[in-house]
Each structure stands twice: as C-alpha cells, then as structure tokens.
C-alpha atoms as a PDB file:
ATOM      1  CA  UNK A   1       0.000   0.000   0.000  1.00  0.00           C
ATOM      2  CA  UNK A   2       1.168   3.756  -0.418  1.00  0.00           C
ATOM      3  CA  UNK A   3       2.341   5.537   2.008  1.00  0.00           C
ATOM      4  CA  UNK A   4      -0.471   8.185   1.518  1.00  0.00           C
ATOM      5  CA  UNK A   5      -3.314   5.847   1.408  1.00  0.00           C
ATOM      6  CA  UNK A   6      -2.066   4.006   4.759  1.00  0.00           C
ATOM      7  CA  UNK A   7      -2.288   7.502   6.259  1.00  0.00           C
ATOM      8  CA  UNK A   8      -5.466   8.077   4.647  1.00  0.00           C
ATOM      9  CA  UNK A   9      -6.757   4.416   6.135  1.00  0.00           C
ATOM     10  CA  UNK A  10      -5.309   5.075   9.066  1.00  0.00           C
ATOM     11  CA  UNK A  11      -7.141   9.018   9.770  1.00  0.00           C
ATOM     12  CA  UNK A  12      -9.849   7.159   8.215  1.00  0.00           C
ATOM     13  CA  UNK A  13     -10.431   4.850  11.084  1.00  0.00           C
ATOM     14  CA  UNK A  14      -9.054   7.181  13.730  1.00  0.00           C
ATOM     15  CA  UNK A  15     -12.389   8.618  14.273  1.00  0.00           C
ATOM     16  CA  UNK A  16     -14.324   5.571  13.875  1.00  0.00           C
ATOM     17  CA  UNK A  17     -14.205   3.171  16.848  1.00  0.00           C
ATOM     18  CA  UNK A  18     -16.081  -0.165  17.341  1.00  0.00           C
ATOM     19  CA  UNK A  19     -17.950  -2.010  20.364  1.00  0.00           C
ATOM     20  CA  UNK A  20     -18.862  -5.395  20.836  1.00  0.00           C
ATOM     21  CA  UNK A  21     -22.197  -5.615  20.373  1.00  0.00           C
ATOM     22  CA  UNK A  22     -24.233  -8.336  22.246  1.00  0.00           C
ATOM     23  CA  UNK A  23     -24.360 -11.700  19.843  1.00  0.00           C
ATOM     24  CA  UNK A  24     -27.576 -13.112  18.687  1.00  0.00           C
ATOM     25  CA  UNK A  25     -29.367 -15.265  21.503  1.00  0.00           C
ATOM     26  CA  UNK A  26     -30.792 -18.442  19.803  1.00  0.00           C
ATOM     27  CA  UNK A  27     -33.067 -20.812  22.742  1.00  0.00           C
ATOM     28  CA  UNK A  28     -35.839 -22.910  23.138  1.00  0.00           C
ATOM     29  CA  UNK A  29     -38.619 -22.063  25.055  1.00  0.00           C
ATOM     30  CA  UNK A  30     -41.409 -23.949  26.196  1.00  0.00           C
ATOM     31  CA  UNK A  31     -44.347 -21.790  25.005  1.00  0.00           C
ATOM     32  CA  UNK A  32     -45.737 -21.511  21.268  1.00  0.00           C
ATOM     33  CA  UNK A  33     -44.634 -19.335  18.824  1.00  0.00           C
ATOM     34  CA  UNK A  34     -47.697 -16.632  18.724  1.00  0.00           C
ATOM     35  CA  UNK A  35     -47.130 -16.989  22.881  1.00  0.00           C
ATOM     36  CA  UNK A  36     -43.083 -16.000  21.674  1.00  0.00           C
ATOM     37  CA  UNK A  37     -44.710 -12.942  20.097  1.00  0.00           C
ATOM     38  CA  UNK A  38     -46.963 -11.721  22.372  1.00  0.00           C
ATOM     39  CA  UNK A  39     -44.945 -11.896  25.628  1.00  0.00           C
ATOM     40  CA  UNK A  40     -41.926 -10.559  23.870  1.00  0.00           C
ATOM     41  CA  UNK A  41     -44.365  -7.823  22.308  1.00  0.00           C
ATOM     42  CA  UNK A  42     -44.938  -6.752  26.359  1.00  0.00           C
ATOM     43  CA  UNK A  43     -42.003  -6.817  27.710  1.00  0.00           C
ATOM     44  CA  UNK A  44     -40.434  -4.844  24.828  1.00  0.00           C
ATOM     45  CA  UNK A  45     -43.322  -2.254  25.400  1.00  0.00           C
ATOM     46  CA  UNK A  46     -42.195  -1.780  29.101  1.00  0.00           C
ATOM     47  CA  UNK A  47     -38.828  -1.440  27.978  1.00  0.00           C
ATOM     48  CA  UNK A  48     -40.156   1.856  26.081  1.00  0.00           C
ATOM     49  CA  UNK A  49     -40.089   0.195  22.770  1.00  0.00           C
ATOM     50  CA  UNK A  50     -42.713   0.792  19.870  1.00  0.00           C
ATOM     51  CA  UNK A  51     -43.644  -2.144  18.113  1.00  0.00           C
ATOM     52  CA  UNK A  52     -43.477  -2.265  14.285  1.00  0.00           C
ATOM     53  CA  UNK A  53     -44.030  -5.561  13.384  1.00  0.00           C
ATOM     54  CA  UNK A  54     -46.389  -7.983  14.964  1.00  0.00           C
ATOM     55  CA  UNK A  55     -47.270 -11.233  13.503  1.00  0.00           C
ATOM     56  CA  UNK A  56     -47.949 -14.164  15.641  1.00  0.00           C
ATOM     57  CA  UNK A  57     -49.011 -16.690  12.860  1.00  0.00           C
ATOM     58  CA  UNK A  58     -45.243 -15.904  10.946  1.00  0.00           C
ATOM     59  CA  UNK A  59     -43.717 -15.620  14.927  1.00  0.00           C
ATOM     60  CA  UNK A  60     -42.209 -12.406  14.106  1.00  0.00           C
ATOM     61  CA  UNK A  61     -41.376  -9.030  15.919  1.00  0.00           C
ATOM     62  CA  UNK A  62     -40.142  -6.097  15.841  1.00  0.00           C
ATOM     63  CA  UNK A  63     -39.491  -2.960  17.515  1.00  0.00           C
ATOM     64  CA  UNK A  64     -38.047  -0.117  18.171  1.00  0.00           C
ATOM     65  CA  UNK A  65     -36.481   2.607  20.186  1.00  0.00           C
ATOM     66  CA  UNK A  66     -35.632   6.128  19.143  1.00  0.00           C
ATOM     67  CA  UNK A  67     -34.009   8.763  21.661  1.00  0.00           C
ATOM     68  CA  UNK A  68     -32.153  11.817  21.922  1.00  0.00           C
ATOM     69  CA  UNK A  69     -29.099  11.997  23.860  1.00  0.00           C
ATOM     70  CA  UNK A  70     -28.389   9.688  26.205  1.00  0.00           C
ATOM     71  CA  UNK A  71     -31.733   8.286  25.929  1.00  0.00           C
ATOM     72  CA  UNK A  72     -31.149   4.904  25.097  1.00  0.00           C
ATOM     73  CA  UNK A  73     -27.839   4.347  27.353  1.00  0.00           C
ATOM     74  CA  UNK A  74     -29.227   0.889  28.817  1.00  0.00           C
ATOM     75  CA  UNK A  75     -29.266  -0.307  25.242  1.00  0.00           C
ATOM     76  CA  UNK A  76     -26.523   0.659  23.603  1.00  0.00           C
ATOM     77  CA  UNK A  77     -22.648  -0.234  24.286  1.00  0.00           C
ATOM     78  CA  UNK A  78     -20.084   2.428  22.989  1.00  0.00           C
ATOM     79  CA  UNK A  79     -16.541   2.449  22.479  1.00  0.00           C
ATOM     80  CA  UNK A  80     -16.869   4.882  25.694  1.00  0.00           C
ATOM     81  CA  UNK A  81     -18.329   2.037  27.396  1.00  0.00           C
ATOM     82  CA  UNK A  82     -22.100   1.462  28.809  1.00  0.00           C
ATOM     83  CA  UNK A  83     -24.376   4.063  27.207  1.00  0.00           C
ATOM     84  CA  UNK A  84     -23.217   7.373  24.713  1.00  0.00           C
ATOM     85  CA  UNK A  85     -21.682   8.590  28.716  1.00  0.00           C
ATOM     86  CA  UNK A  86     -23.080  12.316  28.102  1.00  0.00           C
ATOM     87  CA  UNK A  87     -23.796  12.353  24.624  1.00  0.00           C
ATOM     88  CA  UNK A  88     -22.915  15.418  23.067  1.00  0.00           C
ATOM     89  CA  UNK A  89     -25.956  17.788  21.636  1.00  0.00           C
ATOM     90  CA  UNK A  90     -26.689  16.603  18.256  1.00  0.00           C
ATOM     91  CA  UNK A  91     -26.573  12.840  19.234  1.00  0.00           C
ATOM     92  CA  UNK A  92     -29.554  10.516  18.486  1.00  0.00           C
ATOM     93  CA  UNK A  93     -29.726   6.585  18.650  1.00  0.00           C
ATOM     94  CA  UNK A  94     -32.358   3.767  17.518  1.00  0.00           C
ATOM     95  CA  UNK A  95     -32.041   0.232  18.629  1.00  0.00           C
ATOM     96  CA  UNK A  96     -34.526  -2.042  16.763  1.00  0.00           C
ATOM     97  CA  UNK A  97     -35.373  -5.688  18.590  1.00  0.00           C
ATOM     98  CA  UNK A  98     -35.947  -8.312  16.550  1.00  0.00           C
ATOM     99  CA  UNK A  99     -37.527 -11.382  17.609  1.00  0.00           C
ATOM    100  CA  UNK A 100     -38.260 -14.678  15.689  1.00  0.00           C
ATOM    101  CA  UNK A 101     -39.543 -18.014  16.703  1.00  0.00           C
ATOM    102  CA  UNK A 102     -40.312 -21.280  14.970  1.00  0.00           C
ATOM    103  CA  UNK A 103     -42.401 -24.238  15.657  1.00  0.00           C
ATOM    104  CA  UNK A 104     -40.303 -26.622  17.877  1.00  0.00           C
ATOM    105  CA  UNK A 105     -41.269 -29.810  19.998  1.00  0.00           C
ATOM    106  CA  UNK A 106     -43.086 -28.815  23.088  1.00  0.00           C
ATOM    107  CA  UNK A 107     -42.868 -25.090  21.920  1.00  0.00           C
ATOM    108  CA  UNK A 108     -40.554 -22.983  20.167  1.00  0.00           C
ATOM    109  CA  UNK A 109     -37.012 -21.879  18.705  1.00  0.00           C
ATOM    110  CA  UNK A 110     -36.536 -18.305  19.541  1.00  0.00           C
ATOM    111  CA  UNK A 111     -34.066 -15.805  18.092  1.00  0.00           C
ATOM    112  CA  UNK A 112     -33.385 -12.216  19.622  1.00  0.00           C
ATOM    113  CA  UNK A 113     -31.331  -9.935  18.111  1.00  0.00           C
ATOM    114  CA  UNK A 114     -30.884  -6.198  18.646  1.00  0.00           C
ATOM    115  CA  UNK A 115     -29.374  -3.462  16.187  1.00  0.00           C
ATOM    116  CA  UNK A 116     -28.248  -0.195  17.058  1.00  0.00           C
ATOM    117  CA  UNK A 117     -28.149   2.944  14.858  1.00  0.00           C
ATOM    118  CA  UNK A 118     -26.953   6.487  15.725  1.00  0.00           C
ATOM    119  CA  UNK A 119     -26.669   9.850  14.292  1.00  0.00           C
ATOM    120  CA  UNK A 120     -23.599  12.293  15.345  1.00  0.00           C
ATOM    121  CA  UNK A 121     -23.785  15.518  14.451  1.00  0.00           C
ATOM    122  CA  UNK A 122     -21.883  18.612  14.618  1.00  0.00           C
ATOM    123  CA  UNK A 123     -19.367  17.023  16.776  1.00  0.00           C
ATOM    124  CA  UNK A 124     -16.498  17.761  15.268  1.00  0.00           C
ATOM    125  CA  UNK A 125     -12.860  15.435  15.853  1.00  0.00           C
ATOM    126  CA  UNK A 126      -8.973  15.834  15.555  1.00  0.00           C
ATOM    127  CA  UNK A 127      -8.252  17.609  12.306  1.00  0.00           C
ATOM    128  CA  UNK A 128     -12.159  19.047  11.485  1.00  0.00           C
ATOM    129  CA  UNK A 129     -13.410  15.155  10.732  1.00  0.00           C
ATOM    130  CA  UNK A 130     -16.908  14.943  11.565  1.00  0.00           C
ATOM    131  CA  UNK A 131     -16.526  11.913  14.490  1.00  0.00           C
ATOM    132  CA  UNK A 132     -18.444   8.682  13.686  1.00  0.00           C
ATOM    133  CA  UNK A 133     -18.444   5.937  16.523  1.00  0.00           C
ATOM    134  CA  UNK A 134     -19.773   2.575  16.088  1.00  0.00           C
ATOM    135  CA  UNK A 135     -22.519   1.584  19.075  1.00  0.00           C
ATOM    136  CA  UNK A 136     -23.496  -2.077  19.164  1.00  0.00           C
ATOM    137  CA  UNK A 137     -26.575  -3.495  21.685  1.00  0.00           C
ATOM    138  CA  UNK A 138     -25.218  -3.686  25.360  1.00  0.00           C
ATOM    139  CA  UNK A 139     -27.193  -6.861  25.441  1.00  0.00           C
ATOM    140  CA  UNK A 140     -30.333  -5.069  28.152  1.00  0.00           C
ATOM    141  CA  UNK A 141     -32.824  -5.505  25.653  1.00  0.00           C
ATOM    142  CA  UNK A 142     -32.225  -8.899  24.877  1.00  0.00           C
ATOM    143  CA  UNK A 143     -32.027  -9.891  28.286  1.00  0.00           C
ATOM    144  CA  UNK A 144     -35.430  -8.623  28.889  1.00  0.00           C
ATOM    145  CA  UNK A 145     -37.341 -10.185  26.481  1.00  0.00           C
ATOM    146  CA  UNK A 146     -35.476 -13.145  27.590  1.00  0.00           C
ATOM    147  CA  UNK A 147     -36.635 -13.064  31.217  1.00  0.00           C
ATOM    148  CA  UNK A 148     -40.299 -12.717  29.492  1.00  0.00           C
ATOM    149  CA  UNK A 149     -39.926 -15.870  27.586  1.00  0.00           C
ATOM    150  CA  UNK A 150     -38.869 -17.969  30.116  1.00  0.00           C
END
C-alpha cells in the first residue's frame, strides 16, 4: 500500500471506533410461537419500545427505540463504554429488537437480536473530521425479552 493511502486508512479509522455488540441469543422455550410474540411484544413495550411488526401466525417481531441523547444508554454499548456517557448535543440513537420463533417440539425456537443505529452531528474530531463511533446493543434488551420468555 502507499504511504499516503495508509495515512489516509489510518485518519480514516481514527475517528471511527467499534464495540462489541451483544451476539444473537438463539433458545428454546417452552411456550408456542404466537405466545413468543406476544410476551416478547410486552415486555419490549415496558422497555419503552414501539412495536413495528407484529405477527404471531409468521412468529415475528419487531421494535423499536428512538431517543435523543443519552436516551437509550441501557441499550446501547459504545466504544466509551455502557451508554453514549453524556452524549454530546446533536446525538440521536435507535435500537430495533428483533424477535423470531419457529415451531419446535413442546414449543418454540426463539431468536433475539438487537441493532443499534446512531446519528452524530456537529461534533467535530482531531483535524475538522466529523466523528463517527460505532454503538453495538449492550445486550439489556435482549435480556429482557429473555426473562419474558422464560
């Protein structure tokens, strides 16, 4: 590689940091797949989440969260750690829940999954860069739904 495109690749990724984000939970669960849906659908609703998908025939849901600063700080994991940790103005998040369960013996396969995106603006980094961080789920969402299921 160039020497000018490594420092390119390398300022490039200087203001771009990633988190782990919480992996995929895949279980069993002893209840049927439209009971998958609607529990999940509840708990998710306490959690402040809107539903936008609902279908307990297909065993499918979704839904999501949309907030303004540090609004959605149990949710999200940063490369600052728990939460956006005082999000600057300008910062806005939306972590979207997905759930899925199929037909299993004596009840159902569930997936949960969570995914997290931001908006940063007019925070501006080390050489006038706009900064972009990467947020992944901190896993609270997940766990949740999975405390509903069980």
């Amino acid at each position: 590689m160039r020497p000018h495109l490594t420092l390119l690749a390398l300022a490039l990724t200087s203001c771009r940091a990633s988190a782990p984000a919480q992996a995929p939970i895949d279980l069993w669960v002893a209840h049927p797949k439209a009971e998958v849906v609607t529990l999940a659908a509840a708990a998710a609703t306490s959690a402040g989440f809107v539903v936008t998908k609902s279908d307990t025939a297909a065993g499918a849901l979704a839904a999501m969260r949309e907030a303004e600063g540090d609004g959605n700080g149990d949710y999200l994991r940063c490369e600052q750690g728990q939460g956006q940790g005082g999000a600057p103005v300008g910062f806005s998040s939306k972590v979207t829940v997905s759930v899925v369960a199929r037909d299993a013996a004596g009840g159902a396969r569930v997936g949960i999954s969570a995914e997290v995106r931001f908006a940063r603006t007019g925070v501006i980094g080390p050489g006038g860069r706009v900064m972009e961080w990467t947020c992944g789920s901190s896993g609270e969402i997940e766990r949740v739904i999975l405390a509903a299921l069980r």
